[in-house]
PDB file of N, CA and C in Angstrom:
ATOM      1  N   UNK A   1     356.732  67.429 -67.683  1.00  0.00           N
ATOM      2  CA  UNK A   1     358.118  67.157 -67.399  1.00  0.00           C
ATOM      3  C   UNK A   1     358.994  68.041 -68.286  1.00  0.00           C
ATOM      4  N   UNK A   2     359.946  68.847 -67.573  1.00  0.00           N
ATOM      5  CA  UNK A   2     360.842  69.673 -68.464  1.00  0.00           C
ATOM      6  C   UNK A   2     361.844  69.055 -69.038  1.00  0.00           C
ATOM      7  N   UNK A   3     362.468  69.266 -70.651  1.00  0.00           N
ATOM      8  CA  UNK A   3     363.314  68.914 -70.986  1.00  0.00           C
ATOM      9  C   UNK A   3     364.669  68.951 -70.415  1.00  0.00           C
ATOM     10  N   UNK A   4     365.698  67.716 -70.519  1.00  0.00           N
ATOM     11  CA  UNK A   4     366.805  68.046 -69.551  1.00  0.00           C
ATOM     12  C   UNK A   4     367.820  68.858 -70.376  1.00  0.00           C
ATOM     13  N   UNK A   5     368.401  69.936 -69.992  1.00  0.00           N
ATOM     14  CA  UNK A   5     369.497  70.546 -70.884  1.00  0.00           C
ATOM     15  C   UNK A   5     370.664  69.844 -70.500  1.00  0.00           C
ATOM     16  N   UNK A   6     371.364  69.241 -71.723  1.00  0.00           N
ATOM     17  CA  UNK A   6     372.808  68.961 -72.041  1.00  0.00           C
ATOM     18  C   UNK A   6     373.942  69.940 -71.866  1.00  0.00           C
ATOM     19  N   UNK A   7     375.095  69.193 -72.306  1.00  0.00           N
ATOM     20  CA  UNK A   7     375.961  70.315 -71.924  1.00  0.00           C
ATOM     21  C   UNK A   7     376.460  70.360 -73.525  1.00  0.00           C
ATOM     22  N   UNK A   8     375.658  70.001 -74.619  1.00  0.00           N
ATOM     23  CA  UNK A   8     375.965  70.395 -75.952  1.00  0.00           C
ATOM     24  C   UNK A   8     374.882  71.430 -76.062  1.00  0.00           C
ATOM     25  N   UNK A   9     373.836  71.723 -75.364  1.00  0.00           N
ATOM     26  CA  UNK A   9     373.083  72.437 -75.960  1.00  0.00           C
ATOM     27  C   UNK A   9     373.152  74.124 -75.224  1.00  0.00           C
ATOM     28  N   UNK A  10     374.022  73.844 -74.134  1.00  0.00           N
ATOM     29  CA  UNK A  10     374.984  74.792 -73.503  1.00  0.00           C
ATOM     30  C   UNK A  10     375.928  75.062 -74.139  1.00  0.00           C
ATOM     31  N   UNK A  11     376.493  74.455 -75.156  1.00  0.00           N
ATOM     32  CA  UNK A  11     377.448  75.078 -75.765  1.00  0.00           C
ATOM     33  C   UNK A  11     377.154  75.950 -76.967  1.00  0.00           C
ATOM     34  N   UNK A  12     376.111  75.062 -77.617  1.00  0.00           N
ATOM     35  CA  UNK A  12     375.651  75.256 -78.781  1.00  0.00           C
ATOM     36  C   UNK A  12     374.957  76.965 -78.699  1.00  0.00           C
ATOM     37  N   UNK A  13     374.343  77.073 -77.465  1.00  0.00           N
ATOM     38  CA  UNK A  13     373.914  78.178 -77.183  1.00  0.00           C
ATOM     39  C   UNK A  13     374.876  79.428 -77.312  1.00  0.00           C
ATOM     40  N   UNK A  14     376.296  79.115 -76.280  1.00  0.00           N
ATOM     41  CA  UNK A  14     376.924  79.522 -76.020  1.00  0.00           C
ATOM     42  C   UNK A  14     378.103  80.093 -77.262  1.00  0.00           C
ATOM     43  N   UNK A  15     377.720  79.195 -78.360  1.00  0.00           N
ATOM     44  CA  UNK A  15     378.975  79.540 -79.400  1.00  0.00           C
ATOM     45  C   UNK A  15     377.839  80.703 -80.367  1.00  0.00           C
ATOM     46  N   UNK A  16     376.806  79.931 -80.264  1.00  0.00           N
ATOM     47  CA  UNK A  16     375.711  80.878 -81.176  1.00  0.00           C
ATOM     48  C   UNK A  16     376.173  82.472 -80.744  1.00  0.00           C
ATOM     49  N   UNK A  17     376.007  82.703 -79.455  1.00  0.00           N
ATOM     50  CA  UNK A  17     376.164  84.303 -79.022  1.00  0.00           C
ATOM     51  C   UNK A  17     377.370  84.687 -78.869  1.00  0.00           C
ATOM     52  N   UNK A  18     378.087  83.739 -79.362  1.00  0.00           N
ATOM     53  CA  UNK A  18     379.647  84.173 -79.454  1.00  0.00           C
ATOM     54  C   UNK A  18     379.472  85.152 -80.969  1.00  0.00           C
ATOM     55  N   UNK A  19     379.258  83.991 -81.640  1.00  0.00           N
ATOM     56  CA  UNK A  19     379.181  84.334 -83.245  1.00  0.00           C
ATOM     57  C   UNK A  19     378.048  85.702 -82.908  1.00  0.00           C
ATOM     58  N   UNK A  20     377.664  85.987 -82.400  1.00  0.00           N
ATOM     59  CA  UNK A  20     376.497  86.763 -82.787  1.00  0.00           C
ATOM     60  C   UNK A  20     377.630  88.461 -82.618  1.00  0.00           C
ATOM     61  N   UNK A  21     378.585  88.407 -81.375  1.00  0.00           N
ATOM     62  CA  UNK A  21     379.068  89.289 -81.077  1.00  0.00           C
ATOM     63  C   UNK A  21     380.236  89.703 -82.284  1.00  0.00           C
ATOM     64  N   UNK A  22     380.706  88.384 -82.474  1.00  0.00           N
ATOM     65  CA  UNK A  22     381.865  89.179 -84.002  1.00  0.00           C
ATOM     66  C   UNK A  22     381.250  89.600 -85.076  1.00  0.00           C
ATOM     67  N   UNK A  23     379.644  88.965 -85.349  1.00  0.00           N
ATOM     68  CA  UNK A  23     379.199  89.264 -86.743  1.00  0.00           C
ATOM     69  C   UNK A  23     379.228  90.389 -86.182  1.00  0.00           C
ATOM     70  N   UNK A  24     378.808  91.316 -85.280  1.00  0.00           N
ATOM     71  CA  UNK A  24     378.470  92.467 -85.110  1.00  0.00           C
ATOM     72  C   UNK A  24     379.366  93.891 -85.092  1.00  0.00           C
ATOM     73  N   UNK A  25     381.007  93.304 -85.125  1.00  0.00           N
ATOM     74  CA  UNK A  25     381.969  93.927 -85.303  1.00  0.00           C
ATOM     75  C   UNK A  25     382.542  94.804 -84.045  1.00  0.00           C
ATOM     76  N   UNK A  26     383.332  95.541 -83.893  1.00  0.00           N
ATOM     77  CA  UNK A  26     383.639  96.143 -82.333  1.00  0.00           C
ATOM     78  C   UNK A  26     385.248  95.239 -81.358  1.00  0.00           C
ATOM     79  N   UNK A  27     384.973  96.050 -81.192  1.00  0.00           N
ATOM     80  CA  UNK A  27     386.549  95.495 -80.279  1.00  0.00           C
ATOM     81  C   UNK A  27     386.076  95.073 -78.576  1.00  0.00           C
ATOM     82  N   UNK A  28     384.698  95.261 -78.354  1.00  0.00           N
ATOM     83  CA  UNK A  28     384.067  95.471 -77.176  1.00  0.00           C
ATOM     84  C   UNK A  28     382.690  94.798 -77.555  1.00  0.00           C
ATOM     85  N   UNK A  29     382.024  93.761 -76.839  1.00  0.00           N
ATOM     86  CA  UNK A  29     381.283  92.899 -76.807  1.00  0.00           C
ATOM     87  C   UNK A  29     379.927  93.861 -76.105  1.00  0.00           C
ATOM     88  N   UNK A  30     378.429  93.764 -76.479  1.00  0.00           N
ATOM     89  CA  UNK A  30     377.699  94.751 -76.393  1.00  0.00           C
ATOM     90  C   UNK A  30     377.542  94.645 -74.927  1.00  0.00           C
ATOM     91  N   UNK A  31     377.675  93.854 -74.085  1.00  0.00           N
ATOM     92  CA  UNK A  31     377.587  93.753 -72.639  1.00  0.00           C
ATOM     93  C   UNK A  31     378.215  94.706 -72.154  1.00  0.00           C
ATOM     94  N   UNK A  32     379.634  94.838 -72.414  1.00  0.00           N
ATOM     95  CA  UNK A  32     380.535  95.842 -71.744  1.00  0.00           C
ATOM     96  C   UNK A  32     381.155  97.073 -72.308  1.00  0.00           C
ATOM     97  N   UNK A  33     379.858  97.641 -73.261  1.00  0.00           N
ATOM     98  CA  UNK A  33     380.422  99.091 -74.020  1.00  0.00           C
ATOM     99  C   UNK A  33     380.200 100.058 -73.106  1.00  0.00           C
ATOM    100  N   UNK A  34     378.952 100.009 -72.076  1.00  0.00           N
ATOM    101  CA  UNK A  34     379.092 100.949 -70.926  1.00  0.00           C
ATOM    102  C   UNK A  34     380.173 100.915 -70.129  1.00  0.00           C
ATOM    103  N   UNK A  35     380.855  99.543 -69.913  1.00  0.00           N
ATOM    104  CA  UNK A  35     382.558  99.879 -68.966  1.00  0.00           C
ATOM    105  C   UNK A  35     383.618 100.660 -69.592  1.00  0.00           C
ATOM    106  N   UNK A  36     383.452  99.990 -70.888  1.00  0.00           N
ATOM    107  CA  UNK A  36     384.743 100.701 -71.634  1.00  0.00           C
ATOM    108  C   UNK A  36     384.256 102.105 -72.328  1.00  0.00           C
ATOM    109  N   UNK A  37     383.405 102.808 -72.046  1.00  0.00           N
ATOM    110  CA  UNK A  37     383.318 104.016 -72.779  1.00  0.00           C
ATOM    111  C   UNK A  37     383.574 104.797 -70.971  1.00  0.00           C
ATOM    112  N   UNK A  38     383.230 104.430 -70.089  1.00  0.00           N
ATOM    113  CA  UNK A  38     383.125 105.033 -68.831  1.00  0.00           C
ATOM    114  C   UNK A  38     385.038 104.992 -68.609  1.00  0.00           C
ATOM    115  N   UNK A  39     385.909 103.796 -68.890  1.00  0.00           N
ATOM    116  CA  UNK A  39     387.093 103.742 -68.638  1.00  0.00           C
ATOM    117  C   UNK A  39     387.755 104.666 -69.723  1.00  0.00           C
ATOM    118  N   UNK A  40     387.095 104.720 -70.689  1.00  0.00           N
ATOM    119  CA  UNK A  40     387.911 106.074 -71.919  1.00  0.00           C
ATOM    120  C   UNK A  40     387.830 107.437 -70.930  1.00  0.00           C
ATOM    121  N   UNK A  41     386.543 107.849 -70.364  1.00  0.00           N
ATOM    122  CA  UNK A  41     386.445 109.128 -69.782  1.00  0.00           C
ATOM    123  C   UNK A  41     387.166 109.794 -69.146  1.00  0.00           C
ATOM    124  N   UNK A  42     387.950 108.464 -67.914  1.00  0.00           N
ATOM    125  CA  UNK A  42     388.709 108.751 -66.944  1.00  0.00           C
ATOM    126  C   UNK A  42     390.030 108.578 -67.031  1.00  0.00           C
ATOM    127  N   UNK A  43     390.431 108.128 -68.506  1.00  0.00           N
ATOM    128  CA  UNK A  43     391.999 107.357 -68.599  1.00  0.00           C
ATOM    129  C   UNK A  43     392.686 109.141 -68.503  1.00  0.00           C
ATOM    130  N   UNK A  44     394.109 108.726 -68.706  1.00  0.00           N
ATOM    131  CA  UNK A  44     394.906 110.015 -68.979  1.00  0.00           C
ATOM    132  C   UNK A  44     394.448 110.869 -70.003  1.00  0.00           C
ATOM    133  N   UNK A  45     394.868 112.604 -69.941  1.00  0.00           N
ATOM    134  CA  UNK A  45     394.418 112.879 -71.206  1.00  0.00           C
ATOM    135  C   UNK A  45     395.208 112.555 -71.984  1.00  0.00           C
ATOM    136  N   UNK A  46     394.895 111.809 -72.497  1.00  0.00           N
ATOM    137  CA  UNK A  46     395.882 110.861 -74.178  1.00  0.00           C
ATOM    138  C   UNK A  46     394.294 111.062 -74.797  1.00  0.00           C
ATOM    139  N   UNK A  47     394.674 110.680 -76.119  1.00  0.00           N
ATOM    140  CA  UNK A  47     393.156 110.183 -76.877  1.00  0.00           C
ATOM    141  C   UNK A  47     393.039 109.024 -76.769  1.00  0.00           C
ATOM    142  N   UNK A  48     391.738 108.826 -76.403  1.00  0.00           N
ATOM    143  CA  UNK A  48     391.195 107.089 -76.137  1.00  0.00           C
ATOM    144  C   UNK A  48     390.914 106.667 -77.179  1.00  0.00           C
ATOM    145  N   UNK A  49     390.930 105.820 -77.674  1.00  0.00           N
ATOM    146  CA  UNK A  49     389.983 105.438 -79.141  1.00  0.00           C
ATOM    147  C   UNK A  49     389.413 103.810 -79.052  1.00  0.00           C
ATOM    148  N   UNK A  50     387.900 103.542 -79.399  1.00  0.00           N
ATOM    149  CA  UNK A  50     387.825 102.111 -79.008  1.00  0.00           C
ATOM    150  C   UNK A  50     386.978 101.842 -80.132  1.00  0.00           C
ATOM    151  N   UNK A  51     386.509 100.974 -80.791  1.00  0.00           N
ATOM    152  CA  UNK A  51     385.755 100.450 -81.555  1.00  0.00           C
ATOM    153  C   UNK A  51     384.579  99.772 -81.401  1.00  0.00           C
ATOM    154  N   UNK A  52     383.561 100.106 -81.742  1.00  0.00           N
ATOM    155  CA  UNK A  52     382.026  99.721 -81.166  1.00  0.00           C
ATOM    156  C   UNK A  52     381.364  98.988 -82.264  1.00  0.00           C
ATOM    157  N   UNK A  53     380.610  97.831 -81.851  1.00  0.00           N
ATOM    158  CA  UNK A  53     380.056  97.775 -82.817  1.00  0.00           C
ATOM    159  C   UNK A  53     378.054  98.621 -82.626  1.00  0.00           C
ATOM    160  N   UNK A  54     377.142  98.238 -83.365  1.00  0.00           N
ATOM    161  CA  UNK A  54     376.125  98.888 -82.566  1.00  0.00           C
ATOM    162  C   UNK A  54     375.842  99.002 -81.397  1.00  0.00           C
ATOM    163  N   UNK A  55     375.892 100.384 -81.047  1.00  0.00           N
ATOM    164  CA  UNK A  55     375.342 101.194 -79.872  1.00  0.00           C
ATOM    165  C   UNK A  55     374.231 100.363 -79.269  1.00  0.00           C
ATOM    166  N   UNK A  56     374.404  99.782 -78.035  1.00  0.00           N
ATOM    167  CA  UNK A  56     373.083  99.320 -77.091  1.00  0.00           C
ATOM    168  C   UNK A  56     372.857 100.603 -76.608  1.00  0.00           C
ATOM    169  N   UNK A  57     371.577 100.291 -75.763  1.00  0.00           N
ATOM    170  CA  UNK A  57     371.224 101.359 -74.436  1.00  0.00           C
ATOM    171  C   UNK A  57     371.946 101.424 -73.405  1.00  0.00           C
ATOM    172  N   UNK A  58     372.727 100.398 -73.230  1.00  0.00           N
ATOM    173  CA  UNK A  58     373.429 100.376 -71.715  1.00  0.00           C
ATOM    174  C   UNK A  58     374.428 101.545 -72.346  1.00  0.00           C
ATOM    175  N   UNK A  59     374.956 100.826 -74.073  1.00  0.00           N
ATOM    176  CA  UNK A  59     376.767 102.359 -73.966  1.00  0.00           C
ATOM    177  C   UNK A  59     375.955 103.484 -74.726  1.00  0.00           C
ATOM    178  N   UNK A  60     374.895 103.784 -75.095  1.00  0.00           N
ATOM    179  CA  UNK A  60     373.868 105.213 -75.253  1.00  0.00           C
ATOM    180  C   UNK A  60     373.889 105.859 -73.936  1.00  0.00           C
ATOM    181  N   UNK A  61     373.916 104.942 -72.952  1.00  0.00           N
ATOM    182  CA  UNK A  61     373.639 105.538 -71.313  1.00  0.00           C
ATOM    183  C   UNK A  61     375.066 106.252 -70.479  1.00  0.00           C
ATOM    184  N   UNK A  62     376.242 105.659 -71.005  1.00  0.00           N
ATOM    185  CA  UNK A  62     377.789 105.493 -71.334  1.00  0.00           C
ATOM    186  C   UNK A  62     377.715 106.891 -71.557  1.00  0.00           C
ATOM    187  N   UNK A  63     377.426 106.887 -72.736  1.00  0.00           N
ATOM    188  CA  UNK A  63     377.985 108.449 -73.436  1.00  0.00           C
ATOM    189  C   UNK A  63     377.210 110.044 -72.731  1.00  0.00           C
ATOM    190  N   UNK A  64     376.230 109.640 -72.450  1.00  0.00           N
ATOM    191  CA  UNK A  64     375.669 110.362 -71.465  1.00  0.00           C
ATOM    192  C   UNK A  64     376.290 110.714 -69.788  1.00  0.00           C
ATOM    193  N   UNK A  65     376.679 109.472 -69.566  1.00  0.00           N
ATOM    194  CA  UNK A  65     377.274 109.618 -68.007  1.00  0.00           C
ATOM    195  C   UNK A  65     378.119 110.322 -68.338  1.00  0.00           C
ATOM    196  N   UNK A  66     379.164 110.302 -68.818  1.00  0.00           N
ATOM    197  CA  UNK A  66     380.404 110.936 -69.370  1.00  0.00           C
ATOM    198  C   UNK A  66     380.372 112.268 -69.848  1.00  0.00           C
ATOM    199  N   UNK A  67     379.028 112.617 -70.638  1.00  0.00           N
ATOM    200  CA  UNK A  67     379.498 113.860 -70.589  1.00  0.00           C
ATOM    201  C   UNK A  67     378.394 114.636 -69.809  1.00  0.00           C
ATOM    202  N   UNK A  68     377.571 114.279 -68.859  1.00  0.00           N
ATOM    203  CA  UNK A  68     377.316 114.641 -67.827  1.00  0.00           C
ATOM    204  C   UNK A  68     377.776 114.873 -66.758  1.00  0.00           C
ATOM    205  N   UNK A  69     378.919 113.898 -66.188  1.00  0.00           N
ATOM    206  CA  UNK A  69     379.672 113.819 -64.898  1.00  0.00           C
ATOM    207  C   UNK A  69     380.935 114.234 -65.129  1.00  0.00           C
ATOM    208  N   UNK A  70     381.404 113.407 -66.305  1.00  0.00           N
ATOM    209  CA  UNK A  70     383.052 114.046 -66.704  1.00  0.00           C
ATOM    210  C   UNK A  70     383.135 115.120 -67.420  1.00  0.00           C
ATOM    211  N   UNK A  71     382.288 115.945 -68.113  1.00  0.00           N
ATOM    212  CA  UNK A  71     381.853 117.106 -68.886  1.00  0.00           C
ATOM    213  C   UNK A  71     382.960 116.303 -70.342  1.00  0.00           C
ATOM    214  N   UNK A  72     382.734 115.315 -70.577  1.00  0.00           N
ATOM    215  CA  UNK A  72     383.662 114.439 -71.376  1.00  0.00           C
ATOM    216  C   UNK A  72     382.639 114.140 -73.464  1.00  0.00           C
ATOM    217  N   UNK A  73     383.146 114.725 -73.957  1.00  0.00           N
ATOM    218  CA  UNK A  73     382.527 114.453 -75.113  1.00  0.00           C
ATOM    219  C   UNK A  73     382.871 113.690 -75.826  1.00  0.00           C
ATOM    220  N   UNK A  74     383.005 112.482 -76.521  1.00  0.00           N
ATOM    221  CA  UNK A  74     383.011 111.560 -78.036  1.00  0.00           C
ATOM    222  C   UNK A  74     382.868 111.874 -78.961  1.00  0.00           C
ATOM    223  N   UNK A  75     384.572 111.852 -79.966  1.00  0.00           N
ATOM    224  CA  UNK A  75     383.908 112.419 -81.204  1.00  0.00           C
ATOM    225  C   UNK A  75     383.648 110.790 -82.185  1.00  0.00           C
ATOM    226  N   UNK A  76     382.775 110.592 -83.196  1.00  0.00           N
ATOM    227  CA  UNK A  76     382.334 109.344 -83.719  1.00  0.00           C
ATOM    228  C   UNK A  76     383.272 109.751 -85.156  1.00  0.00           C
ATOM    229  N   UNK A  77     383.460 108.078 -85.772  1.00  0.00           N
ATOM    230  CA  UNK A  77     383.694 107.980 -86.767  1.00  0.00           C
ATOM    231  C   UNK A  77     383.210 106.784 -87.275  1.00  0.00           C
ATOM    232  N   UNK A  78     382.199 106.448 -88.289  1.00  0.00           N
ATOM    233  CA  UNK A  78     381.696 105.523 -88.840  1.00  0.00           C
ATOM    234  C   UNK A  78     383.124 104.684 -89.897  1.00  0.00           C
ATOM    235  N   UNK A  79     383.115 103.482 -89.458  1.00  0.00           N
ATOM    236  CA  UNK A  79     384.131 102.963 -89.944  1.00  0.00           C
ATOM    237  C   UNK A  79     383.612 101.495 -90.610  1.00  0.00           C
ATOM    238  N   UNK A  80     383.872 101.970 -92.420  1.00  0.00           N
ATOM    239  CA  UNK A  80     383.032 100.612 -92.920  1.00  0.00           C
ATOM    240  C   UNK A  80     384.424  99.808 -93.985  1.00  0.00           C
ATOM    241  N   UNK A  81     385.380  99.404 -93.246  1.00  0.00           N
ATOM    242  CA  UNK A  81     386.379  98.508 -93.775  1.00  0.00           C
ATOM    243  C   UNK A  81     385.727  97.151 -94.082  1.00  0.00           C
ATOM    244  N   UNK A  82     385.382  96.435 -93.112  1.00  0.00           N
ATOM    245  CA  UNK A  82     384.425  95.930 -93.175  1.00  0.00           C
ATOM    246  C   UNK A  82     382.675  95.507 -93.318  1.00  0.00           C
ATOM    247  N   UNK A  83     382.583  95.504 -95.182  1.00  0.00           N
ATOM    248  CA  UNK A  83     380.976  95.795 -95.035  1.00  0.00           C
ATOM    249  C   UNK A  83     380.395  95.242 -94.414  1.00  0.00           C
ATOM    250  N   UNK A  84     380.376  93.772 -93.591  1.00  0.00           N
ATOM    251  CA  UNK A  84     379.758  92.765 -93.362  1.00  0.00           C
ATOM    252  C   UNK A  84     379.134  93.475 -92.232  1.00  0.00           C
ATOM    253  N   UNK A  85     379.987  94.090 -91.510  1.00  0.00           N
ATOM    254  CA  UNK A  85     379.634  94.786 -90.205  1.00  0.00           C
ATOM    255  C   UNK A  85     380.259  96.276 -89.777  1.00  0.00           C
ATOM    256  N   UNK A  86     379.579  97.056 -90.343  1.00  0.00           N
ATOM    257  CA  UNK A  86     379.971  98.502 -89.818  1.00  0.00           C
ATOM    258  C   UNK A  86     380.283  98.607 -88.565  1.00  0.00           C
ATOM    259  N   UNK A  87     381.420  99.240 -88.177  1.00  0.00           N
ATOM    260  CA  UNK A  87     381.659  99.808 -86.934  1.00  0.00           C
ATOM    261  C   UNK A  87     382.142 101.343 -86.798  1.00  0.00           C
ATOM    262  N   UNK A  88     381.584 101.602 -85.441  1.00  0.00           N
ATOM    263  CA  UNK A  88     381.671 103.057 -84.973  1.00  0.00           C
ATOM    264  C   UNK A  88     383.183 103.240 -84.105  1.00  0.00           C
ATOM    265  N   UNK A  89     383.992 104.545 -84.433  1.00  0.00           N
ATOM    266  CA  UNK A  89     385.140 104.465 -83.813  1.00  0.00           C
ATOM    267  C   UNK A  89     385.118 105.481 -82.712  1.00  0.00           C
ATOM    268  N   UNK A  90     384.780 105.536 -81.552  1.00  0.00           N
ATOM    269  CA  UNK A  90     384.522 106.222 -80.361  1.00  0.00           C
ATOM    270  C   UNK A  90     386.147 106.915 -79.996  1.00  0.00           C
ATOM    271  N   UNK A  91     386.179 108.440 -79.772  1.00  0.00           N
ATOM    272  CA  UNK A  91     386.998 108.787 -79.686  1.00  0.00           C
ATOM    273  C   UNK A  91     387.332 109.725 -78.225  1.00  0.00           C
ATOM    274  N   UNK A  92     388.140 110.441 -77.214  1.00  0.00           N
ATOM    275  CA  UNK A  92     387.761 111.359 -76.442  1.00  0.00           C
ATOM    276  C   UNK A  92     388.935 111.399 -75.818  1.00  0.00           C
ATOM    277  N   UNK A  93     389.199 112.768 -74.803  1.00  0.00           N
ATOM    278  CA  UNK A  93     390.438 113.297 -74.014  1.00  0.00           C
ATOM    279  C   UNK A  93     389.921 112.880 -72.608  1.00  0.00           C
ATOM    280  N   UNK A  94     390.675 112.156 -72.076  1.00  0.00           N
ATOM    281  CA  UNK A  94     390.205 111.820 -70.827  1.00  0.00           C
ATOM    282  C   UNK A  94     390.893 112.590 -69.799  1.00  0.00           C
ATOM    283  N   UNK A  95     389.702 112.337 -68.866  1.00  0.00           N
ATOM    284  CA  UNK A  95     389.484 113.861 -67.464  1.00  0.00           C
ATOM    285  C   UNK A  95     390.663 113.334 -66.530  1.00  0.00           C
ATOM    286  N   UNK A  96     391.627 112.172 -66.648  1.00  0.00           N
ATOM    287  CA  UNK A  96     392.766 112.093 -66.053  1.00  0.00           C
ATOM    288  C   UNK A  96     392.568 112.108 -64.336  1.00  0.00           C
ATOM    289  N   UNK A  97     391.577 111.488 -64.294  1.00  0.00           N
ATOM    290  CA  UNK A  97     391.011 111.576 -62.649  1.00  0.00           C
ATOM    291  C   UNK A  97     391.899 110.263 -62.130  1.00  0.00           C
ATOM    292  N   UNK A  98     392.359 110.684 -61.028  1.00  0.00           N
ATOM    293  CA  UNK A  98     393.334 110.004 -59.952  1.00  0.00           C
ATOM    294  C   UNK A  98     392.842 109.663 -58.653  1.00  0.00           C
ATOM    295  N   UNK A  99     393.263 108.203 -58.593  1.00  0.00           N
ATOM    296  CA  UNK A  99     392.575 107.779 -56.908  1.00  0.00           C
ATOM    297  C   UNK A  99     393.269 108.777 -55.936  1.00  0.00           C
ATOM    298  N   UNK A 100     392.676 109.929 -55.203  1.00  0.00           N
ATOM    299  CA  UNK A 100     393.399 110.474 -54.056  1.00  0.00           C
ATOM    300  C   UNK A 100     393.195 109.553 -52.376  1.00  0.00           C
ATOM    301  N   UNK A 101     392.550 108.487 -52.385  1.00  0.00           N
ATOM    302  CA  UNK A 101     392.950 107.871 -51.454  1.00  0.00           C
ATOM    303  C   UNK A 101     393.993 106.572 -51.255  1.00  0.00           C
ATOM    304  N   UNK A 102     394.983 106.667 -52.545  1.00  0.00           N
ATOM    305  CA  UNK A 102     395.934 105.932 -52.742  1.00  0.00           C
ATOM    306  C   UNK A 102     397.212 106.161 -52.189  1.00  0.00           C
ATOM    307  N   UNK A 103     397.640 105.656 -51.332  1.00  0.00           N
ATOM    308  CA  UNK A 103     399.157 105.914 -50.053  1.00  0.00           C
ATOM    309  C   UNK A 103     400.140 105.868 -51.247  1.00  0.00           C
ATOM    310  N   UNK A 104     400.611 107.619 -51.062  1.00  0.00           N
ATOM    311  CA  UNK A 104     401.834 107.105 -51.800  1.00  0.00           C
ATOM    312  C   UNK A 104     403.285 106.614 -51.040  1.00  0.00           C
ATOM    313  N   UNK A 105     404.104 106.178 -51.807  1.00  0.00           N
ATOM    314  CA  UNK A 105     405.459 105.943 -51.030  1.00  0.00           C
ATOM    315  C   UNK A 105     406.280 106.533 -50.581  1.00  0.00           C
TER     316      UNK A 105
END
């Protein structure tokens, strides 16, 4: 017989991997560093700048698409304000790509 899960032990779970994402530092939660390094590529050319905390494989895979497809490079800056948790400051000129199937007025 399987144990029944609660909805404290759903939470409990749930706050654990909360905490797990701030100890880790970043402005961007490790799930979605591949969206937001792919949305730096394409923004205006302004400088993007976002804050990471450790690099997964999914935004290792990020930085690759980008400067494979967008010919788009990242420059890094190791940023240790906080010792508890080092973070990386992801930087780049974006390729300013525009929906051309958007009706204008």
């Amino acid at each position: 017989m399987q144990k029944q899960v609660t909805a404290e032990d759903i939470g409990l779970a749930a706050a654990g991997l909360f905490l797990d994402q701030v100890k880790k530092g970043g402005n961007v939660d490790s799930h979605h560093q591949l969206f937001c390094l792919l949305l730096a590529a394409i923004a205006p050319d302004n400088v993007t700048r976002v804050r990471l905390g450790p690099l997964t494989p999914a935004g290792d895979a990020g930085l690759m698409l980008c400067r494979d497809f967008f010919s788009i490079s990242f420059s890094t800056k190791k940023d240790t304000t906080y010792s508890y948790s080092p973070t990386t400051i992801y930087s780049c000129i974006g390729a300013s790509l525009t929906n051309v199937s958007k009706k204008s007025a």
